[in-house]
N, C-alpha and C. Protein backbone atom coordinates (compact mmCIF):
# COMPACT_ATOMS: atom_id res chain seq x y z
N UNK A 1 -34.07 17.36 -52.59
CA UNK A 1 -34.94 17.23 -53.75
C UNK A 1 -34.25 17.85 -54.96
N UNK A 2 -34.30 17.23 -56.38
CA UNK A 2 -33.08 17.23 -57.14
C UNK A 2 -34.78 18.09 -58.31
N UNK A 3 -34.44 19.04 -58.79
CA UNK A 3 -35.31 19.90 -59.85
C UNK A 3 -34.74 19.18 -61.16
N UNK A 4 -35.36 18.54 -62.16
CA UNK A 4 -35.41 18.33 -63.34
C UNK A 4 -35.96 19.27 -64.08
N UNK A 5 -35.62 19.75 -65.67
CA UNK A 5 -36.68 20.90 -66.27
C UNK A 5 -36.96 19.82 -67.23
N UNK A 6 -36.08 18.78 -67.84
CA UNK A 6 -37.19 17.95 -68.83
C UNK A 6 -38.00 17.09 -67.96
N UNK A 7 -39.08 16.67 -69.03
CA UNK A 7 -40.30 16.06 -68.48
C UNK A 7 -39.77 14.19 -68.88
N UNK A 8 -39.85 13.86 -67.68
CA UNK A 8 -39.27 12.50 -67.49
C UNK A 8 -40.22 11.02 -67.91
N UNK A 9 -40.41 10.54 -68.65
CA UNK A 9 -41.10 9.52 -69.37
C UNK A 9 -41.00 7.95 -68.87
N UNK A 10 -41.87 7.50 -68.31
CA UNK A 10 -41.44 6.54 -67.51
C UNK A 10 -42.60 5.15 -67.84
N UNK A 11 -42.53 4.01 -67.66
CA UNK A 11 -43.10 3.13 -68.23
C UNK A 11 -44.63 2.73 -66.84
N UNK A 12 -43.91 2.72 -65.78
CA UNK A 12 -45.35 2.28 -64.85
C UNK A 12 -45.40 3.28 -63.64
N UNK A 13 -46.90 3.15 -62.93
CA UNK A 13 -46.83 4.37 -61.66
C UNK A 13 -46.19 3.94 -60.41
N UNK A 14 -45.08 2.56 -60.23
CA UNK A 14 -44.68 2.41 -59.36
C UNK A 14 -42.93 3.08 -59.59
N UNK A 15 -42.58 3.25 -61.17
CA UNK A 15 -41.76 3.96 -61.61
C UNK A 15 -41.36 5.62 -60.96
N UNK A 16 -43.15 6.01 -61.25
CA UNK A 16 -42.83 7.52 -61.09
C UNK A 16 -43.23 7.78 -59.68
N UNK A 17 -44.16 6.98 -58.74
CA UNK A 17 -43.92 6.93 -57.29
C UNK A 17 -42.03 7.01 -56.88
N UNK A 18 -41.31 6.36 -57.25
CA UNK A 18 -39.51 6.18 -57.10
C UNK A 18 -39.32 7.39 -57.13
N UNK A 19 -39.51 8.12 -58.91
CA UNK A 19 -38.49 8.99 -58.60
C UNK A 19 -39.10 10.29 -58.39
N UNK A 20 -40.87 10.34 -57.55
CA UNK A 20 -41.26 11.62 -56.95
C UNK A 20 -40.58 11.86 -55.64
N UNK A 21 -40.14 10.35 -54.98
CA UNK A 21 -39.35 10.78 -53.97
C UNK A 21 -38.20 11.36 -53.58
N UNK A 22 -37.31 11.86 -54.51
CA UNK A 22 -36.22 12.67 -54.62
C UNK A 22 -36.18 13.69 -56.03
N UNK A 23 -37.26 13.76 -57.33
CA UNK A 23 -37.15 14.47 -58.08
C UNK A 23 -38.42 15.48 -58.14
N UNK A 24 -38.08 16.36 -58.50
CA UNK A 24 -38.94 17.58 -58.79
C UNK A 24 -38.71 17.67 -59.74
N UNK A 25 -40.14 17.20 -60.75
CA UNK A 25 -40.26 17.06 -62.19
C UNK A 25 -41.43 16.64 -62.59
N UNK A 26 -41.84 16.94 -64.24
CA UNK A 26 -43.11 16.29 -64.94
C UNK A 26 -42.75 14.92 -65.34
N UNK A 27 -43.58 13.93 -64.48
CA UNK A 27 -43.23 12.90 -64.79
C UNK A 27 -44.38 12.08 -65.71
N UNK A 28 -44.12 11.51 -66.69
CA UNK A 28 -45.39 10.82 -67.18
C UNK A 28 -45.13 9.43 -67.47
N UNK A 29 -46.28 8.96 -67.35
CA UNK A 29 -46.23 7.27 -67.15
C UNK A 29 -47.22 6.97 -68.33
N UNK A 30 -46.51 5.89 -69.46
CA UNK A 30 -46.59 5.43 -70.39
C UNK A 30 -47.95 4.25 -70.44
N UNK A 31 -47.86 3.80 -69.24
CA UNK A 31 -48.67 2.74 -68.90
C UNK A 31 -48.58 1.36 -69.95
N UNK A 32 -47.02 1.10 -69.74
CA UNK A 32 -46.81 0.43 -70.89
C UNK A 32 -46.85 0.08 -72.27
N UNK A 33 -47.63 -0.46 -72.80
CA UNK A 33 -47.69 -0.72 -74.32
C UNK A 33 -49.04 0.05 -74.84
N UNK A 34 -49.68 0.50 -73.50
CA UNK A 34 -50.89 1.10 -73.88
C UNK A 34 -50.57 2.55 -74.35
N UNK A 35 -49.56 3.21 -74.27
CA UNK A 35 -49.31 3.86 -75.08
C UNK A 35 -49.03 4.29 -76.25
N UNK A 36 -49.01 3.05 -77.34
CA UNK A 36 -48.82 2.96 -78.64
C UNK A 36 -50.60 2.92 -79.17
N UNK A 37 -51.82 2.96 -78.45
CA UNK A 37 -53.06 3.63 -78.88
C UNK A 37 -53.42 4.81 -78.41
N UNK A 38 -52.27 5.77 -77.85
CA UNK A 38 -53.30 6.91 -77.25
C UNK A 38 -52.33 8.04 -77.57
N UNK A 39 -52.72 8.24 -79.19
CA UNK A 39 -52.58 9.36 -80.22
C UNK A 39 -52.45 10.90 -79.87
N UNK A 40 -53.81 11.13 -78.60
CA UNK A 40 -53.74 12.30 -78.25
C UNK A 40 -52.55 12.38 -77.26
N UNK A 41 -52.40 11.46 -76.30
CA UNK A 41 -50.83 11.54 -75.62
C UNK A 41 -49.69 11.93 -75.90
N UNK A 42 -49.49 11.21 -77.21
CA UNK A 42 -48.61 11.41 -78.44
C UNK A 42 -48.04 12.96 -78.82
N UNK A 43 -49.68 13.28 -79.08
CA UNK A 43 -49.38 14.91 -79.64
C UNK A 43 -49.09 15.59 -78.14
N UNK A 44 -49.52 15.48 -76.96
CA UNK A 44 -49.07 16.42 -75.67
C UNK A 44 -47.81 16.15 -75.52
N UNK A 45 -47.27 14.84 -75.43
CA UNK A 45 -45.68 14.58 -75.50
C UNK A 45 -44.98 15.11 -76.37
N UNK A 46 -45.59 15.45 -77.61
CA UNK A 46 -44.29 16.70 -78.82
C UNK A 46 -44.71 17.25 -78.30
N UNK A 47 -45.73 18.13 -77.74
CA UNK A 47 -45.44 20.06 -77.28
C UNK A 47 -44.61 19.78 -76.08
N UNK A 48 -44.43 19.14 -75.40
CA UNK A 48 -44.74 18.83 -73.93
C UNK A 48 -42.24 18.79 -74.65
N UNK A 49 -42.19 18.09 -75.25
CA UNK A 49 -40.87 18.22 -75.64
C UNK A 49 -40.42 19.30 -76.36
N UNK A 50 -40.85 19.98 -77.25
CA UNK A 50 -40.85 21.40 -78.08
C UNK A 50 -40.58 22.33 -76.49
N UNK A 51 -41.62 22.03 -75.52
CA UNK A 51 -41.37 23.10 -74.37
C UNK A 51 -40.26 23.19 -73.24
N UNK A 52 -39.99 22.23 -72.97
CA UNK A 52 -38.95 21.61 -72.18
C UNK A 52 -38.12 20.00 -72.26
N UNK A 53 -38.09 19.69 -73.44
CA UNK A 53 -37.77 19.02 -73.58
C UNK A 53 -38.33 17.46 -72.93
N UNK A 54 -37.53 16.10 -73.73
CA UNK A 54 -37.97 14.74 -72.95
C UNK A 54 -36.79 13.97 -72.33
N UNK A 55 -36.84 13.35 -71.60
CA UNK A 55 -36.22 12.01 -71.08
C UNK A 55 -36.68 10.89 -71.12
N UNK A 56 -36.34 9.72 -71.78
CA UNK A 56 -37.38 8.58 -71.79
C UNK A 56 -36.00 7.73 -70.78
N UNK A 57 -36.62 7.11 -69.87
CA UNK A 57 -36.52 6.69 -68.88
C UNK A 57 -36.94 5.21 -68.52
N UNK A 58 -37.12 4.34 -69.29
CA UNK A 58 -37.62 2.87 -69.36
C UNK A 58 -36.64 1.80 -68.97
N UNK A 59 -37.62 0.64 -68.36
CA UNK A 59 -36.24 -0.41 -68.20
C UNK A 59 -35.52 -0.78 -69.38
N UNK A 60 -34.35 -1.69 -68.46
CA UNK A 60 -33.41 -2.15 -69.78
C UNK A 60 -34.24 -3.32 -70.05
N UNK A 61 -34.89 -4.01 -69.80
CA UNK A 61 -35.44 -5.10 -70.43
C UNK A 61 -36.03 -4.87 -72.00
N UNK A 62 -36.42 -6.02 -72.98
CA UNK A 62 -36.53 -5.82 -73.86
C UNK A 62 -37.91 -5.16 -73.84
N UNK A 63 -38.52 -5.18 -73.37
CA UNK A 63 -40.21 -4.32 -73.20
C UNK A 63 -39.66 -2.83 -73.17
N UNK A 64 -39.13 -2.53 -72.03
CA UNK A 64 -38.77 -1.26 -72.13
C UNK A 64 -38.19 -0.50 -73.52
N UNK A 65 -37.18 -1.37 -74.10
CA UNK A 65 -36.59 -0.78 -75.21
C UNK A 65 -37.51 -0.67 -76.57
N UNK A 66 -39.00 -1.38 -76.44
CA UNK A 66 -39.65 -1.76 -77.49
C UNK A 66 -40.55 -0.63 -77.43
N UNK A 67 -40.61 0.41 -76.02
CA UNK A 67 -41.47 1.33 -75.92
C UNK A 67 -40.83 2.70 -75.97
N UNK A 68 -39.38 2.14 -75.63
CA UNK A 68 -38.47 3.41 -76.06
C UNK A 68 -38.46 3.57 -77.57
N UNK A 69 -38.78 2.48 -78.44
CA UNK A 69 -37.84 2.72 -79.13
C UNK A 69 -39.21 3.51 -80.30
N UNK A 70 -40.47 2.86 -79.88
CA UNK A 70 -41.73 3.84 -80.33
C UNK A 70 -41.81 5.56 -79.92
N UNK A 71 -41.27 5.65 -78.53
CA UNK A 71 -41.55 6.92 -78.48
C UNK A 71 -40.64 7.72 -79.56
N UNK A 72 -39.15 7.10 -79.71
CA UNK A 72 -38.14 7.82 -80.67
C UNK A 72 -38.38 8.30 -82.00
N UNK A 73 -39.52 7.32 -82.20
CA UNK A 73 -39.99 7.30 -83.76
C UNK A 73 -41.51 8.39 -83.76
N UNK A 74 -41.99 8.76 -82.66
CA UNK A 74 -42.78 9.48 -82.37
C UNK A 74 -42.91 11.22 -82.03
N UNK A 75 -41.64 11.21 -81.24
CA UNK A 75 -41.26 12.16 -80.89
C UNK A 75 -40.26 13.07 -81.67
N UNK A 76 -39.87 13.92 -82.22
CA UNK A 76 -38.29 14.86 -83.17
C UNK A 76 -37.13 14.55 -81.91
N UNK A 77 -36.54 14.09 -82.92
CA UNK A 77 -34.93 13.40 -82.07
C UNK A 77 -34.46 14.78 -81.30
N UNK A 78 -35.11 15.83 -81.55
CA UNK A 78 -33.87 16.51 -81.38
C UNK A 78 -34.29 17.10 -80.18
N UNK A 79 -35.24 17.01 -79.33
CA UNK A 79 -36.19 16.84 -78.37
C UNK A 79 -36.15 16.17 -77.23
N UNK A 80 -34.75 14.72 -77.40
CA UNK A 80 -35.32 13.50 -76.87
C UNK A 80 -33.86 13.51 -76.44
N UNK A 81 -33.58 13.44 -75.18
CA UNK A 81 -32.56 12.81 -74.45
C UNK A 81 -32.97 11.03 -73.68
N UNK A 82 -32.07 9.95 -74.02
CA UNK A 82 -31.92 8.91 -73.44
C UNK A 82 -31.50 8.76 -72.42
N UNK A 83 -31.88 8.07 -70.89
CA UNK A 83 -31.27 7.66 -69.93
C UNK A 83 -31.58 6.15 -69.42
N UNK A 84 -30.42 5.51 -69.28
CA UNK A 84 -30.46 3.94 -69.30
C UNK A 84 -30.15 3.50 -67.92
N UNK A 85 -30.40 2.88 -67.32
CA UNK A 85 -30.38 1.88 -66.57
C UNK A 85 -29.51 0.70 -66.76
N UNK A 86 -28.53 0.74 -65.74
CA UNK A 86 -27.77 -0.92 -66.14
C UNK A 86 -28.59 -1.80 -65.57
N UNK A 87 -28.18 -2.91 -66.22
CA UNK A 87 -28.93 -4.09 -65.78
C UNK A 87 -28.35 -5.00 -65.04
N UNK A 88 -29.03 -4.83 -63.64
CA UNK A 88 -28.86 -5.08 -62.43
C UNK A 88 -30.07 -6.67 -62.31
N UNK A 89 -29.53 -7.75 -61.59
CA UNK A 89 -30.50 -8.39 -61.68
C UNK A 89 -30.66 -8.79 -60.30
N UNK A 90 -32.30 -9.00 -60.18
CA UNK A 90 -33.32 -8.91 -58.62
C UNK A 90 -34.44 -8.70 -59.04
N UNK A 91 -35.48 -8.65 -57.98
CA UNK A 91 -36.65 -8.70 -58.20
C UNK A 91 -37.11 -7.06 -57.55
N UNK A 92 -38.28 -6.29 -57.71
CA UNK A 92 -38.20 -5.42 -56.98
C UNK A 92 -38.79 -5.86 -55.77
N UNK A 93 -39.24 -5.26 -54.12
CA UNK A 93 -39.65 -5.16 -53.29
C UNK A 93 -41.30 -5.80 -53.10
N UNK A 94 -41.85 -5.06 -54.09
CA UNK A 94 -43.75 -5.52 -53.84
C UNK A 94 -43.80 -6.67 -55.06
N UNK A 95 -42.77 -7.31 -55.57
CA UNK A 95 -43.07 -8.56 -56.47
C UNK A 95 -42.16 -9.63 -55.69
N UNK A 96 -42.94 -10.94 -55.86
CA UNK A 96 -42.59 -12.40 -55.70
C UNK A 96 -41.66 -13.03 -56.26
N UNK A 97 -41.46 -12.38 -57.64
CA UNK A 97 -40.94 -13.06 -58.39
C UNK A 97 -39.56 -12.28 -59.37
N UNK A 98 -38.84 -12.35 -59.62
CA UNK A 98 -38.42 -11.49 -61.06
C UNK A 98 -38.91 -11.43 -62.30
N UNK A 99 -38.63 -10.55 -63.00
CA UNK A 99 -39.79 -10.07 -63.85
C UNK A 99 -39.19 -11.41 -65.17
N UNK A 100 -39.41 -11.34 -66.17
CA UNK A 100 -39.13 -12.15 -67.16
C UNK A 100 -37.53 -12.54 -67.52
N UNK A 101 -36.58 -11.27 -67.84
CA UNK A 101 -35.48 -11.43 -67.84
C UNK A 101 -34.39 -10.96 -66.64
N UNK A 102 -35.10 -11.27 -65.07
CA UNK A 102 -35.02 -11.27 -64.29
C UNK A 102 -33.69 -10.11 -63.75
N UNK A 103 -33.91 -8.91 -64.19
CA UNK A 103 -33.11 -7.59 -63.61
C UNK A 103 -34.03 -6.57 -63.16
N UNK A 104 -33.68 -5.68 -62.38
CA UNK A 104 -34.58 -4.49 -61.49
C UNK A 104 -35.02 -3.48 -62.60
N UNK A 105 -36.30 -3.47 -62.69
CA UNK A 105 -36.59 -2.37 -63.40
C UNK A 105 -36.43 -0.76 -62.81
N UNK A 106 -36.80 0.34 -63.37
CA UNK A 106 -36.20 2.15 -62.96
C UNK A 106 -36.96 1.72 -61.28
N UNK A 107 -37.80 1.28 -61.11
CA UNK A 107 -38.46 1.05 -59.52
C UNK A 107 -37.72 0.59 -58.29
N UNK A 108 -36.93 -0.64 -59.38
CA UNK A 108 -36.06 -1.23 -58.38
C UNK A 108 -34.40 -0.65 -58.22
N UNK A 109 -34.14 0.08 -58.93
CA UNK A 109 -32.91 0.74 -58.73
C UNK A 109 -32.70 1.71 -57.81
N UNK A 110 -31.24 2.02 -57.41
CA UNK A 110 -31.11 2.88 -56.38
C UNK A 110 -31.50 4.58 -56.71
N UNK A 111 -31.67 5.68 -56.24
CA UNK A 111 -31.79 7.03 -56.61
C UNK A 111 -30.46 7.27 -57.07
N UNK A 112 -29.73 6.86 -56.78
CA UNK A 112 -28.33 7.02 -56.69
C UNK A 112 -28.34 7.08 -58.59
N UNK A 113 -28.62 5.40 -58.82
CA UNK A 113 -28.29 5.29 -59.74
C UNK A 113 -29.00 5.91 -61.16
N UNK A 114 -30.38 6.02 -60.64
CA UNK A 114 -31.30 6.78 -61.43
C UNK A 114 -30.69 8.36 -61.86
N UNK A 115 -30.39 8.85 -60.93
CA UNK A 115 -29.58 10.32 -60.73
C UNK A 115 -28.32 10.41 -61.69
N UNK A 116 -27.49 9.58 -61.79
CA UNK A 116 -26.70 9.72 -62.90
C UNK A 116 -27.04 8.93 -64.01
N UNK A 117 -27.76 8.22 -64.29
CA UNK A 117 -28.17 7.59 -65.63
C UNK A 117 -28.51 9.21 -66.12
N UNK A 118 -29.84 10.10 -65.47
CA UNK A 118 -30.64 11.10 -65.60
C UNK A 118 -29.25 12.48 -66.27
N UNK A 119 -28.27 12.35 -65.40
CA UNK A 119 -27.11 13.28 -65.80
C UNK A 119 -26.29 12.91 -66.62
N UNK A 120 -26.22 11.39 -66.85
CA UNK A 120 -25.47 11.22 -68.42
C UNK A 120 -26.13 11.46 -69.20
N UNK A 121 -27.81 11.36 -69.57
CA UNK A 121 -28.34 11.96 -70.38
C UNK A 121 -28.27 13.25 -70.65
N UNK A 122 -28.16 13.83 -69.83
CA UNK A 122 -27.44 15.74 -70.21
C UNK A 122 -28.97 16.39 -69.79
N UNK A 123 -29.35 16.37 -69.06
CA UNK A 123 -30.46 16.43 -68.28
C UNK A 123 -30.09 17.62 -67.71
N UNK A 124 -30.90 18.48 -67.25
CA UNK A 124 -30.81 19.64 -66.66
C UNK A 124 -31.28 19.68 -65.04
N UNK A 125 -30.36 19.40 -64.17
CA UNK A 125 -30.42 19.06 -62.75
C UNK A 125 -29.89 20.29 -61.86
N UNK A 126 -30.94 20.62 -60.84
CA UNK A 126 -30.17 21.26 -60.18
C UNK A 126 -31.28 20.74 -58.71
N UNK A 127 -30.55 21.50 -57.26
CA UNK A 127 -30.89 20.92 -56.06
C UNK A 127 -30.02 20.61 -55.52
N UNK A 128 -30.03 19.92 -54.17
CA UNK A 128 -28.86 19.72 -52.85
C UNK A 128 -29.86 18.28 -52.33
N UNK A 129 -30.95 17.83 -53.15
CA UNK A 129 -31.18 16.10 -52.53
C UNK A 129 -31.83 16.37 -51.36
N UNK A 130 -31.95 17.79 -50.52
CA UNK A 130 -32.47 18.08 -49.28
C UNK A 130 -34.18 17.37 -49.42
N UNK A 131 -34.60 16.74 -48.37
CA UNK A 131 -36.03 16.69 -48.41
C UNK A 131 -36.77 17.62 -48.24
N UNK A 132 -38.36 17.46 -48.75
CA UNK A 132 -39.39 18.04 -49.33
C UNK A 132 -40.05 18.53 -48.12
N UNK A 133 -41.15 19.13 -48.04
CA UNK A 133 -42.38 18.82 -46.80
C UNK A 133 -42.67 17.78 -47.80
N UNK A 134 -43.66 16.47 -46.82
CA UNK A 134 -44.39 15.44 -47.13
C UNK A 134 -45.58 15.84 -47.64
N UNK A 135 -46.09 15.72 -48.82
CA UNK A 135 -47.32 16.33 -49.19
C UNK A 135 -48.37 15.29 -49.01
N UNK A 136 -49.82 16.12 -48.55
CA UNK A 136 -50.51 15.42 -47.57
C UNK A 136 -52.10 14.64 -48.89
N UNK A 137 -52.27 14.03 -48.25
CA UNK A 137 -53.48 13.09 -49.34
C UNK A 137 -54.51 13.48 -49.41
N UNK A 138 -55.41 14.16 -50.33
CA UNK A 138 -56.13 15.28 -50.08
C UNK A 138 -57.58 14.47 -50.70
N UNK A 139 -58.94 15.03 -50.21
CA UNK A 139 -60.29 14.47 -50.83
C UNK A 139 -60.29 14.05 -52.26
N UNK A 140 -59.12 15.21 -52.84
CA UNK A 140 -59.11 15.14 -54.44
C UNK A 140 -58.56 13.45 -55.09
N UNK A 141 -57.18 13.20 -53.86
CA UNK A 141 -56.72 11.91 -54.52
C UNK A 141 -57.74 10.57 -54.15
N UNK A 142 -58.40 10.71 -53.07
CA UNK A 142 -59.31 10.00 -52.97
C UNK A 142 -60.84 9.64 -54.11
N UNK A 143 -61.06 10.97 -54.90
CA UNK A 143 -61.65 10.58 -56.31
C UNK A 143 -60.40 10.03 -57.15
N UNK A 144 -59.57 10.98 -57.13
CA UNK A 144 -58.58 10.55 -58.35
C UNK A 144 -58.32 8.37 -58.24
N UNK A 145 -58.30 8.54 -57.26
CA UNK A 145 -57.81 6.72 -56.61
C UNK A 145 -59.15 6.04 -56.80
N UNK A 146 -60.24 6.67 -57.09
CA UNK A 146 -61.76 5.61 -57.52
C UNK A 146 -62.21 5.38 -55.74
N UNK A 147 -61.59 6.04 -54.80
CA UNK A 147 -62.27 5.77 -53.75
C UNK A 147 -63.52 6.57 -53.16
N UNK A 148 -63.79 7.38 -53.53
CA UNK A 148 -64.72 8.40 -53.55
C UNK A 148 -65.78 9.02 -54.22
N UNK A 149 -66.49 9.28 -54.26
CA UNK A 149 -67.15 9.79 -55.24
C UNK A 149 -68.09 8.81 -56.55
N UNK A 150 -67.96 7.70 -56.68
CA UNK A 150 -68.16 6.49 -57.23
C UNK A 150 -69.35 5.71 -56.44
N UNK A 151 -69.75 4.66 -57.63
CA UNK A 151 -71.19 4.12 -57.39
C UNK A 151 -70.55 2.74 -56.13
N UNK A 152 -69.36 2.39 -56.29
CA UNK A 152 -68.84 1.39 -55.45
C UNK A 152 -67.95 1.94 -54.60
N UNK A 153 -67.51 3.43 -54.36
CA UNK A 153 -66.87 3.69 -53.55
C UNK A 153 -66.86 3.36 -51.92
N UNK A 154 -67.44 2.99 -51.58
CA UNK A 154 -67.60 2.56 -50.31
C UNK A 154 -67.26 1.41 -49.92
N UNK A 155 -67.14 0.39 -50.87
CA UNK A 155 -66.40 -1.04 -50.77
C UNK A 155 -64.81 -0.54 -50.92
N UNK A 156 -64.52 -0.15 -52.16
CA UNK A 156 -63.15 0.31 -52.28
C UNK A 156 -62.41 0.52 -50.92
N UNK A 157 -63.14 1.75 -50.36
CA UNK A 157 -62.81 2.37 -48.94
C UNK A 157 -62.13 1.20 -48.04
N UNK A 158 -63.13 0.79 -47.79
CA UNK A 158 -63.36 -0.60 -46.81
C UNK A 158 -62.37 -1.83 -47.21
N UNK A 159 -62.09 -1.50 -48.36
CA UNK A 159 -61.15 -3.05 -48.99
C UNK A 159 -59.35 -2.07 -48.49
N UNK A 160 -59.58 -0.89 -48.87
CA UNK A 160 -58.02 -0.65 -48.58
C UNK A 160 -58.11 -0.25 -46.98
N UNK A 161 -59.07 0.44 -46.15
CA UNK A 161 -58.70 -0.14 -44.87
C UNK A 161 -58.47 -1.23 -44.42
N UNK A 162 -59.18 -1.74 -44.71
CA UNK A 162 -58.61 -3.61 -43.98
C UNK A 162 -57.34 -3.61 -44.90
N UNK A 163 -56.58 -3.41 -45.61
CA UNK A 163 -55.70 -3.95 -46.19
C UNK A 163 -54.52 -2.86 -45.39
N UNK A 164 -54.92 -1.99 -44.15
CA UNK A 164 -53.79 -2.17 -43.62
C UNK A 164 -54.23 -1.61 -41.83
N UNK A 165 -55.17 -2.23 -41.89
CA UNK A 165 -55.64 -3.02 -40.32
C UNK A 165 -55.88 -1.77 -39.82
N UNK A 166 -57.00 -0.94 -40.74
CA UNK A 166 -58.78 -0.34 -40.28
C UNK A 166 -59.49 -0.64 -40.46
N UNK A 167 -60.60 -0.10 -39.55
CA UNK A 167 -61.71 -0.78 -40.08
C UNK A 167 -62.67 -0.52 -40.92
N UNK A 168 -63.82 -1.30 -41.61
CA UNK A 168 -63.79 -0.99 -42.78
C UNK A 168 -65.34 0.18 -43.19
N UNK A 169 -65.47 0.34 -41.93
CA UNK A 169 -66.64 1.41 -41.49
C UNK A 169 -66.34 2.27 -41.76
N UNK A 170 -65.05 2.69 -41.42
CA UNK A 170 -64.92 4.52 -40.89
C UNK A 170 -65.11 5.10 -42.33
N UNK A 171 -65.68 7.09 -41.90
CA UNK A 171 -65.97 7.63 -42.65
C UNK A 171 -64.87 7.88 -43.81
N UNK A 172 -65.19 8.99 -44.95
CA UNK A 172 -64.44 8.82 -45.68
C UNK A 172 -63.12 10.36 -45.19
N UNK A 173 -63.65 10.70 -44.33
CA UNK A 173 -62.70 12.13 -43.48
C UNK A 173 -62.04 11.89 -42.26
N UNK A 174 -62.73 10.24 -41.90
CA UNK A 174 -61.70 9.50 -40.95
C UNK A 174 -60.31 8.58 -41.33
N UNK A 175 -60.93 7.95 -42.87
CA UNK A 175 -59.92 7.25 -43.38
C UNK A 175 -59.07 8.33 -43.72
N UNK A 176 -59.30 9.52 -44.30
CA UNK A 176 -58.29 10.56 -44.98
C UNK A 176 -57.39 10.65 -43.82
N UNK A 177 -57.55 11.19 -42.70
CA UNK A 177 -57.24 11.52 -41.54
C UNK A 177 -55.86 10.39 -40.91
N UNK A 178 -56.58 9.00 -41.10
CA UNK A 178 -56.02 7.94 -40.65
C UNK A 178 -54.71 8.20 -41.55
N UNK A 179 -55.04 7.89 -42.67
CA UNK A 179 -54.18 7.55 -44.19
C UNK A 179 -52.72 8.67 -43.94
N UNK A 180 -53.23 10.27 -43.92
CA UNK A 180 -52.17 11.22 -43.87
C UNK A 180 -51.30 10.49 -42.38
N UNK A 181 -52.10 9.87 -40.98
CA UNK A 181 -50.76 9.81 -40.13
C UNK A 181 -49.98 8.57 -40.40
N UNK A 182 -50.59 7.87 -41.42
CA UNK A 182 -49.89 6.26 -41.43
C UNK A 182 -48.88 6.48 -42.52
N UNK A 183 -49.14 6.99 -43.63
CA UNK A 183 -48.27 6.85 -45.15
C UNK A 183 -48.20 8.39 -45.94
N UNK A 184 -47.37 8.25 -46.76
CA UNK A 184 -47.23 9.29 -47.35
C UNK A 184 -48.18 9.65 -48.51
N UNK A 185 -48.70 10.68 -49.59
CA UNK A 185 -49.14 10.63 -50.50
C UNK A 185 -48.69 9.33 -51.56
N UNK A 186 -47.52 9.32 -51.68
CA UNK A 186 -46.70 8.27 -52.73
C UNK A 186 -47.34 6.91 -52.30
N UNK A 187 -46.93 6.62 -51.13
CA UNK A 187 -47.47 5.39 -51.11
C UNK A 187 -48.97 5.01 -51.06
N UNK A 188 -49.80 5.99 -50.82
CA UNK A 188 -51.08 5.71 -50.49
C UNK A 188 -51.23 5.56 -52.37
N UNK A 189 -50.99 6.01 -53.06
CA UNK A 189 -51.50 5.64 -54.49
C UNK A 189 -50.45 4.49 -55.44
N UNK A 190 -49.47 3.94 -54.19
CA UNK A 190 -48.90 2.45 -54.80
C UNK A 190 -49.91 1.87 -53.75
N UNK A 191 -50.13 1.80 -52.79
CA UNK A 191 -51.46 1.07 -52.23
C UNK A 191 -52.21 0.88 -53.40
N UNK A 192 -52.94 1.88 -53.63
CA UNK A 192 -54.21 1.97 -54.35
C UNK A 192 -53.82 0.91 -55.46
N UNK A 193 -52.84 0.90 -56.18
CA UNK A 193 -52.53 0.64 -57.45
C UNK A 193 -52.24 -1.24 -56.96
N UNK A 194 -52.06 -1.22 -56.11
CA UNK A 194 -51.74 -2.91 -56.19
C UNK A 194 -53.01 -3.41 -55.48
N UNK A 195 -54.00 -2.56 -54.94
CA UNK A 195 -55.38 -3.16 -54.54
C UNK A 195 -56.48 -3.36 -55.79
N UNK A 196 -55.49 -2.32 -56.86
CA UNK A 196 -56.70 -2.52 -58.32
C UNK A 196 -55.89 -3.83 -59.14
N UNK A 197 -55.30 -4.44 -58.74
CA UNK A 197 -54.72 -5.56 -59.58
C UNK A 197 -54.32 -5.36 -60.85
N UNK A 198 -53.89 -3.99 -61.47
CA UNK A 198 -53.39 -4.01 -62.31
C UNK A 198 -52.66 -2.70 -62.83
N UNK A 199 -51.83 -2.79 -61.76
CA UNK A 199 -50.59 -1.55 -61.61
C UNK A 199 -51.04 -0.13 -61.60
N UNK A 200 -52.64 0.13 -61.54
CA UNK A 200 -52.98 1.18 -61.82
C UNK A 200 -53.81 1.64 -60.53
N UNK A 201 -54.04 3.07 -60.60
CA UNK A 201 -54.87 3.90 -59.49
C UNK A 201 -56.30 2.47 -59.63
N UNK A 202 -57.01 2.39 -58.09
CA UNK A 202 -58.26 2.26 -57.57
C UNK A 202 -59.47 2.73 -58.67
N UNK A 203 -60.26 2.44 -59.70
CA UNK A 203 -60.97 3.07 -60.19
C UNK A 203 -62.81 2.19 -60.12
């Protein structure tokens, strides 16, 4: 597990699922273009760089560079380290298709390669890559994921058990139970996120 001290800026949560699996870091997800209305974000991202600095971290596609190139104008340059991605072309893993200008976005790239894009930026890295303990899926991510706690939570439940062959009864301390021996935290909230049809947590 590789320690970052800047806070790593990333465009979607299948982005920062990638690189929780080998980085120890504040990672924040842009949620694409929806970040050019959410002002208060804005202002936590300058302290959030004033304190430890940023990395913006976006694909090379032209989307990515159109959200890089807002945060630059948002953020004090002097704050802001760049790390790029070559453009590699494929589709990632959980898509059908390639994306528009058909190269791997930060999701679909290797750690490998993420890891030195991250160190040509002049990034502050330290670690030996050793693995983590697996951190376990707790009642909390189950509100956080819209599965819990909610006026429809109980369908939710039932829609992501069957979606990986439970059933759609069990309680909500059986599914937890189930969930920690089948998948990791990471993946249980890219589950979530491709059962809400729109790249985002279950809500």
């Amino acid at each position: 597990m590789y320690h970052v001290k800047e806070c790593i800026i990333v465009e979607g949560v299948y982005d920062k699922i990638k690189l929780s699996n080998f980085l120890d870091a504040t990672i924040f997800v842009t949620d694409g273009f929806r970040i050019y209305h959410r002002k208060a974000t804005i202002e936590n991202l300058k302290k959030m760089a004033q304190e430890v600095g940023v990395v913006i971290l976006t694909d090379s596609d032209s989307a990515g560079f159109r959200i890089r190139n807002y945060l630059k104008q948002m953020i004090p340059s002097e704050y802001v380290r760049h790390a790029y991605i070559p453009e590699i072309a494929g589709k990632e893993r959980r898509k059908t298709r390639p994306g528009k200008e058909g190269i791997l976005g930060v999701e679909g790239v290797s750690e490998d390669i993420i890891l030195e894009a991250l160190k040509k930026a002049g990034c502050t890295i330290d670690g030996t890559g050793q693995e983590r303990k697996r951190a376990e899926i707790t009642k909390a991510d189950f509100v956080a994921a819209g599965i819990s706690g909610g006026a429809d939570s109980s369908q939710k439940r039932a829609k992501l058990a069957e979606k990986i062959g439970l059933p759609g009864k069990m309680s909500s301390n059986m599914l937890l139970d189930a969930l920690n021996r089948l998948m990791s935290r990471e993946e249980f909230f890219a589950l979530c996120a491709e059962l809400s049809g729109n790249g985002e947590e279950i809500k």
